[in-house]
Protein backbone atom coordinates (compact mmCIF):
# COMPACT_ATOMS: atom_id res chain seq x y z
CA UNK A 1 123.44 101.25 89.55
CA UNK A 2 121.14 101.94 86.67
CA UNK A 3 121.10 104.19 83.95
CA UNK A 4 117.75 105.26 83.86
CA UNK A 5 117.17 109.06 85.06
CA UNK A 6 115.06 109.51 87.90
CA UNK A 7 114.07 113.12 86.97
CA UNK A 8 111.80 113.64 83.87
CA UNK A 9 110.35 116.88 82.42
CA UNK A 10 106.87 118.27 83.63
CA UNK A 11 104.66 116.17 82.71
CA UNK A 12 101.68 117.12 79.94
CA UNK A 13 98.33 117.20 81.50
CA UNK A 14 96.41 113.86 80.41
CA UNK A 15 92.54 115.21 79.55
CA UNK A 16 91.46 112.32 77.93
CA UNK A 17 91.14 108.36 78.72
CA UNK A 18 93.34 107.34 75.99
CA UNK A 19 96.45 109.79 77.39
CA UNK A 20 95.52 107.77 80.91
CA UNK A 21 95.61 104.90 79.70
CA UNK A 22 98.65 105.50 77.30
CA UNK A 23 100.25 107.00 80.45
CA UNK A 24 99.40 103.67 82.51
CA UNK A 25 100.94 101.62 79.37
CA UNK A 26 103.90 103.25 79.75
CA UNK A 27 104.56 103.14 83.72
CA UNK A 28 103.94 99.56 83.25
CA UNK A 29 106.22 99.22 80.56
CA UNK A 30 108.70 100.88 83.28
CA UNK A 31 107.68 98.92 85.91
CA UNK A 32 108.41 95.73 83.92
CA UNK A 33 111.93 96.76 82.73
CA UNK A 34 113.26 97.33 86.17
CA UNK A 35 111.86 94.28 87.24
CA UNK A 36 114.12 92.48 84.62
CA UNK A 37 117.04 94.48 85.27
CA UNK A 38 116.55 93.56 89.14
CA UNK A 39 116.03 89.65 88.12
CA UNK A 40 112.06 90.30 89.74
CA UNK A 41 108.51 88.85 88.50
CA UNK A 42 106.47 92.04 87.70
CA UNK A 43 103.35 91.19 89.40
CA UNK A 44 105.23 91.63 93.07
CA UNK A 45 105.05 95.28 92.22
CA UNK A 46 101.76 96.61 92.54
CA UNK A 47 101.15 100.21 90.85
CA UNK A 48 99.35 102.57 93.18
CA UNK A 49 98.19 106.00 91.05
CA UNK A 50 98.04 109.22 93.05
CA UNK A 51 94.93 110.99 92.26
CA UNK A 52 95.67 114.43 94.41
CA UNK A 53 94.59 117.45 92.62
CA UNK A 54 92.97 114.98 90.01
CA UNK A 55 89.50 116.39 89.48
CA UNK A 56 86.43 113.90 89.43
CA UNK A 57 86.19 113.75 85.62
CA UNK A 58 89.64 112.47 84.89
CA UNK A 59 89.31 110.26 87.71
CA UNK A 60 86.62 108.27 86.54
CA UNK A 61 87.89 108.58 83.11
CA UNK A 62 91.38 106.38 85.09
CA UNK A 63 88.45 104.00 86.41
CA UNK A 64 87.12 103.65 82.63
CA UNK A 65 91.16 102.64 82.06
CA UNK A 66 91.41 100.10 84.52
CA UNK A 67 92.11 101.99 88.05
CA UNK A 68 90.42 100.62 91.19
CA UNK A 69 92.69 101.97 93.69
CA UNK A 70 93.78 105.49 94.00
CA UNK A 71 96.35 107.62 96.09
CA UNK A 72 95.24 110.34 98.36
CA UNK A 73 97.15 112.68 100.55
CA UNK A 74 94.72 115.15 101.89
CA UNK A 75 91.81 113.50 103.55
CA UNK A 76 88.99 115.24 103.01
CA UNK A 77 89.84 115.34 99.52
CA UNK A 78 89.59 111.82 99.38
CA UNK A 79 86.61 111.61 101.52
CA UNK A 80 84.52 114.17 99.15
CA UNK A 81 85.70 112.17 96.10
CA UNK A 82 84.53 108.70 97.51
CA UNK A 83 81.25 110.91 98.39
CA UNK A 84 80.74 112.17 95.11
CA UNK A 85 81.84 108.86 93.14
CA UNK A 86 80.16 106.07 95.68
CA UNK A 87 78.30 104.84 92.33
CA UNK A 88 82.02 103.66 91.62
CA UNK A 89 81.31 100.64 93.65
CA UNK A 90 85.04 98.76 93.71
CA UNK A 91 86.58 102.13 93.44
CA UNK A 92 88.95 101.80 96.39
CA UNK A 93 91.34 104.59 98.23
CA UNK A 94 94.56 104.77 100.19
CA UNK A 95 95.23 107.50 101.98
CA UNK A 96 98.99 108.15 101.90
CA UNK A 97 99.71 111.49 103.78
CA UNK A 98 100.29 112.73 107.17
CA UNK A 99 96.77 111.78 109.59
CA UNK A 100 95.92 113.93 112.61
CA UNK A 101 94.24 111.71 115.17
CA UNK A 102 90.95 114.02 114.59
CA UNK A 103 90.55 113.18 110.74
CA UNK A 104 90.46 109.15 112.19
CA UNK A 105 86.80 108.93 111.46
CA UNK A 106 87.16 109.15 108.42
CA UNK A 107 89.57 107.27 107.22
CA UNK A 108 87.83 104.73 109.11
CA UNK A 109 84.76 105.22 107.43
CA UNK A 110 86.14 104.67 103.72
CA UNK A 111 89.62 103.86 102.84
CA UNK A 112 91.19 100.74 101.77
CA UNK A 113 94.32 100.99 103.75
CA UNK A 114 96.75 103.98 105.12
CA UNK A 115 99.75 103.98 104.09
CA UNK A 116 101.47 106.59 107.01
CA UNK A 117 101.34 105.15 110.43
CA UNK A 118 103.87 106.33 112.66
CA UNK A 119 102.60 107.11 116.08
CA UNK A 120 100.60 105.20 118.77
CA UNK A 121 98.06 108.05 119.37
CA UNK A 122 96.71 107.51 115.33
CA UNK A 123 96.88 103.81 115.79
CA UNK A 124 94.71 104.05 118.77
CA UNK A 125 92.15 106.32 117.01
CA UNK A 126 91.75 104.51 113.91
CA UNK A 127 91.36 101.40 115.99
CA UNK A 128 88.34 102.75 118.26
CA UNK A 129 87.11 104.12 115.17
CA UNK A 130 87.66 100.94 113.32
CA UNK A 131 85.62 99.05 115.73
CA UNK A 132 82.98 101.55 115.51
CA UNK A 133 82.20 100.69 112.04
CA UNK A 134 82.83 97.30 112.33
CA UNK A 135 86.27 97.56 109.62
CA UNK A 136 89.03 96.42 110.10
CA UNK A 137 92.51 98.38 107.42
CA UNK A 138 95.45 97.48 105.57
CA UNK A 139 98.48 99.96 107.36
CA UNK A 140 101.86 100.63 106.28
CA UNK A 141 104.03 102.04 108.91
CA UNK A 142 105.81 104.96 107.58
CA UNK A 143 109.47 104.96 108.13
CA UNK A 144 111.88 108.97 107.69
CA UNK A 145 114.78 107.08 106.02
CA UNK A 146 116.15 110.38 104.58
CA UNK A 147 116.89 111.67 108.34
CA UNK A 148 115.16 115.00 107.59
CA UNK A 149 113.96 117.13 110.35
CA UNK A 150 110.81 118.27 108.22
CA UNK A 151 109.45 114.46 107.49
CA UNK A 152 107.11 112.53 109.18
CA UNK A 153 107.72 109.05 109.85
CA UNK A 154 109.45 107.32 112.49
CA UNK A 155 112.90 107.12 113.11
CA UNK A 156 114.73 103.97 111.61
CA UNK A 157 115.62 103.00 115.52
CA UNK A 158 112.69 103.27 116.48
CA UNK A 159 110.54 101.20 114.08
CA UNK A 160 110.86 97.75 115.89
CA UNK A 161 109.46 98.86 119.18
CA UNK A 162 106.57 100.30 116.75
CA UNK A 163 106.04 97.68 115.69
CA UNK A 164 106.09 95.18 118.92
CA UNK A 165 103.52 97.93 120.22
CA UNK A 166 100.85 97.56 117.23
CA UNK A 167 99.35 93.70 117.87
CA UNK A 168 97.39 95.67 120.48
CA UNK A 169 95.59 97.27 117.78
CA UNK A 170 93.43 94.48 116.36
CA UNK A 171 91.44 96.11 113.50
CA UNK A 172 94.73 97.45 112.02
CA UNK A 173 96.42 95.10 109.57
CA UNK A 174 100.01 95.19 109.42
CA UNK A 175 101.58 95.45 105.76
CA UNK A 176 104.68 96.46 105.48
CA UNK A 177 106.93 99.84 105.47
CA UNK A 178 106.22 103.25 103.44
CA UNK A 179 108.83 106.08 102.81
CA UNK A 180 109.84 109.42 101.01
CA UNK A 181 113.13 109.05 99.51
CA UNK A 182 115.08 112.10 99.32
CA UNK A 183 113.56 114.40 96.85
CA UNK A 184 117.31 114.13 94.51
CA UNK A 185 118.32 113.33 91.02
CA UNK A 186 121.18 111.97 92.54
CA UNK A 187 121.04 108.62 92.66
CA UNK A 188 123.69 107.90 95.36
CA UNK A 189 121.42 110.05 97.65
CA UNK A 190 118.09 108.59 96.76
CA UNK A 191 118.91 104.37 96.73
CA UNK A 192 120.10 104.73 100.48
CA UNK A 193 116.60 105.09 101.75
CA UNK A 194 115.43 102.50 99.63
CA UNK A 195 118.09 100.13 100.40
CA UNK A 196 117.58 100.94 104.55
CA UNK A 197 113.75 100.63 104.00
CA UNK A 198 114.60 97.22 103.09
CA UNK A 199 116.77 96.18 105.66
CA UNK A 200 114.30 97.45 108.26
CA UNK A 201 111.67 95.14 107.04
CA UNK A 202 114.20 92.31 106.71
CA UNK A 203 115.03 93.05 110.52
CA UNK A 204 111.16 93.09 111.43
CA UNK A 205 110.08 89.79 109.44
CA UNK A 206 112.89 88.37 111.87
CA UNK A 207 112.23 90.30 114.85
CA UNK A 208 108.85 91.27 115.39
CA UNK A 209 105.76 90.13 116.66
CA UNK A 210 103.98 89.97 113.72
CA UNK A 211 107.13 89.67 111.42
CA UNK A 212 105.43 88.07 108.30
CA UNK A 213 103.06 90.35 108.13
CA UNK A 214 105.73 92.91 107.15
CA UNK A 215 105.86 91.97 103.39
CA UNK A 216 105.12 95.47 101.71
CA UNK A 217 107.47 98.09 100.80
CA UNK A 218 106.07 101.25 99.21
CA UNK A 219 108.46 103.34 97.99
CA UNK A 220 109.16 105.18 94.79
CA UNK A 221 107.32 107.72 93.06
CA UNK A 222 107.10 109.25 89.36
CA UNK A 223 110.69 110.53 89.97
CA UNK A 224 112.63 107.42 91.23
CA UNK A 225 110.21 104.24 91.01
CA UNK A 226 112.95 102.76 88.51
CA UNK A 227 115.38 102.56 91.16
CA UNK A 228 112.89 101.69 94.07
CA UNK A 229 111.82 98.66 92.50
CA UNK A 230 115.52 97.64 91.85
CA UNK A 231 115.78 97.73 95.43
CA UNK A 232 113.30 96.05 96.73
CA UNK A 233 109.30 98.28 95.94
CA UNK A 234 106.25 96.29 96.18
CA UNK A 235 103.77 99.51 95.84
CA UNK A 236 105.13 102.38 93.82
CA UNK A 237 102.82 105.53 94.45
CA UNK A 238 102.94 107.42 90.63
CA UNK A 239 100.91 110.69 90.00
CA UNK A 240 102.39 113.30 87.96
CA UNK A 241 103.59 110.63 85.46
CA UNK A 242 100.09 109.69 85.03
CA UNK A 243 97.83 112.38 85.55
CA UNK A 244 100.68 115.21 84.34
CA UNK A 245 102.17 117.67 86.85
CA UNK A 246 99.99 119.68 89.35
CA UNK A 247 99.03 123.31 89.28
CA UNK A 248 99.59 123.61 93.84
CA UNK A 249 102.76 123.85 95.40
CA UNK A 250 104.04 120.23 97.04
CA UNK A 251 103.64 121.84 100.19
CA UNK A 252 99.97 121.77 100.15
CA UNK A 253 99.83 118.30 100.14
CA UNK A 254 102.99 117.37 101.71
CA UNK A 255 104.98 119.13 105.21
CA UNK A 256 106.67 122.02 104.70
CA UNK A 257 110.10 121.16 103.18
CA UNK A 258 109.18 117.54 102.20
CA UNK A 259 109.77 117.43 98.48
CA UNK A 260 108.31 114.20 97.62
CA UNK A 261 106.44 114.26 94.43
CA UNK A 262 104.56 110.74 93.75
């Protein structure tokens, strides 16, 4: 187990490029320690910055610091930002919340890739929708490894018959495995769901049907990254730590009792 805490004090509100970037220094800095205390090369673990709540200005002031893919929760959100910002050619999104099958259009319209699959009905939109546009997306199948009732995400026993259903959608790329640890500063409580994250996509490489395509595991936020990557993280999804903590309650952008704050 490691030393490092997993719960740090409200972050200050970055204004300014240089407290971005200074703020991206430092997660990398992070990112590269825990790679070395878990024996790992630090380019396998690709940062992925949450940009919910971030207003336009600050997010092209993380562009002007390096950022060309961003985090989204809500949707629309993300939609109206890749509106307003389309001059922001190789600015890219993921969108990394909870989809309703009538929001499908447009997430297959702009993002990059989706990072919460868990049910056939959304695979089959996007898909149609997909085809549509003629785009094909990057999905991570998102996986409840905390065994809370308020969670999306499928079921750990459930994942492999998921995932033996989804060569059916052919404009959906298979990634890897998403989840929300438990929201804990414990870190006996939070490393479980990391560590079973990681033995489900061991089991699927093996397993199922299109078992190398299961390489990702996106885990870890600006709580508990440190301890995600130790287990196993190839995407850690960081807001707060960047951007500095939010002025709306979690649960506007996340279900009602899921405390997950990337």
């Amino acid at each position: 187990m490691s030393a490092v805490p997993p719960i740090r004090p409200a972050y200050q509100t970055a204004s300014s490029q240089a407290e971005i970037q200074a703020n991206l220094a430092d997660i990398r800095h992070r990112i590269q320690a825990a790679c070395a205390r878990a024996d790992r090369d630090p380019s396998t673990v690709r940062l992925l910055p949450v940009s919910k709540t971030v207003d336009e200005s600050r997010i092209r002031m993380a562009y002007a610091a390096g950022c060309r893919l961003l985090g989204e929760n809500k949707v629309q959100e993300a939609y109206g930002k890749w509106e307003t910002m389309a001059d922001l050619t190789d600015l890219h999104w993921a969108i990394i919340g909870h989809l309703q099958t009538n929001k499908a259009k447009f997430v297959a319209r702009f993002a990059q890739e989706f990072q919460a699959l868990d049910n056939l009905r959304v695979a089959e939109a996007l898909d149609r929708r997909l085809q549509e546009e003629g785009r094909s997306l990057d999905v991570l199948v998102q996986v409840n490894t905390s065994g809370e009732d308020s969670k999306f995400g499928l079921a750990p026993d459930q994942v492999l018959d998921f995932a033996r259903a989804l060569p059916a959608y052919g404009a959906l790329r298979v990634r890897g495995l998403m989840t929300l640890a438990l929201f804990s500063s414990d870190e006996n409580h939070v490393r479980p769901c990391f560590v079973l994250l990681r033995s489900l996509r061991d089991q699927l490489r093996q397993e199922a049907p299109q078992g190398d395509a299961f390489a990702e595991l996106s885990m870890g936020m600006s709580g508990d990254f440190e301890w995600a990557i130790e287990e196993g993280a190839t995407t850690v999804r960081v807001g707060q730590a960047i951007f500095g903590s939010r002025t709306l309650p979690d649960s506007y952008y996340w279900p009602e009792g899921t405390a997950g704050k990337p």
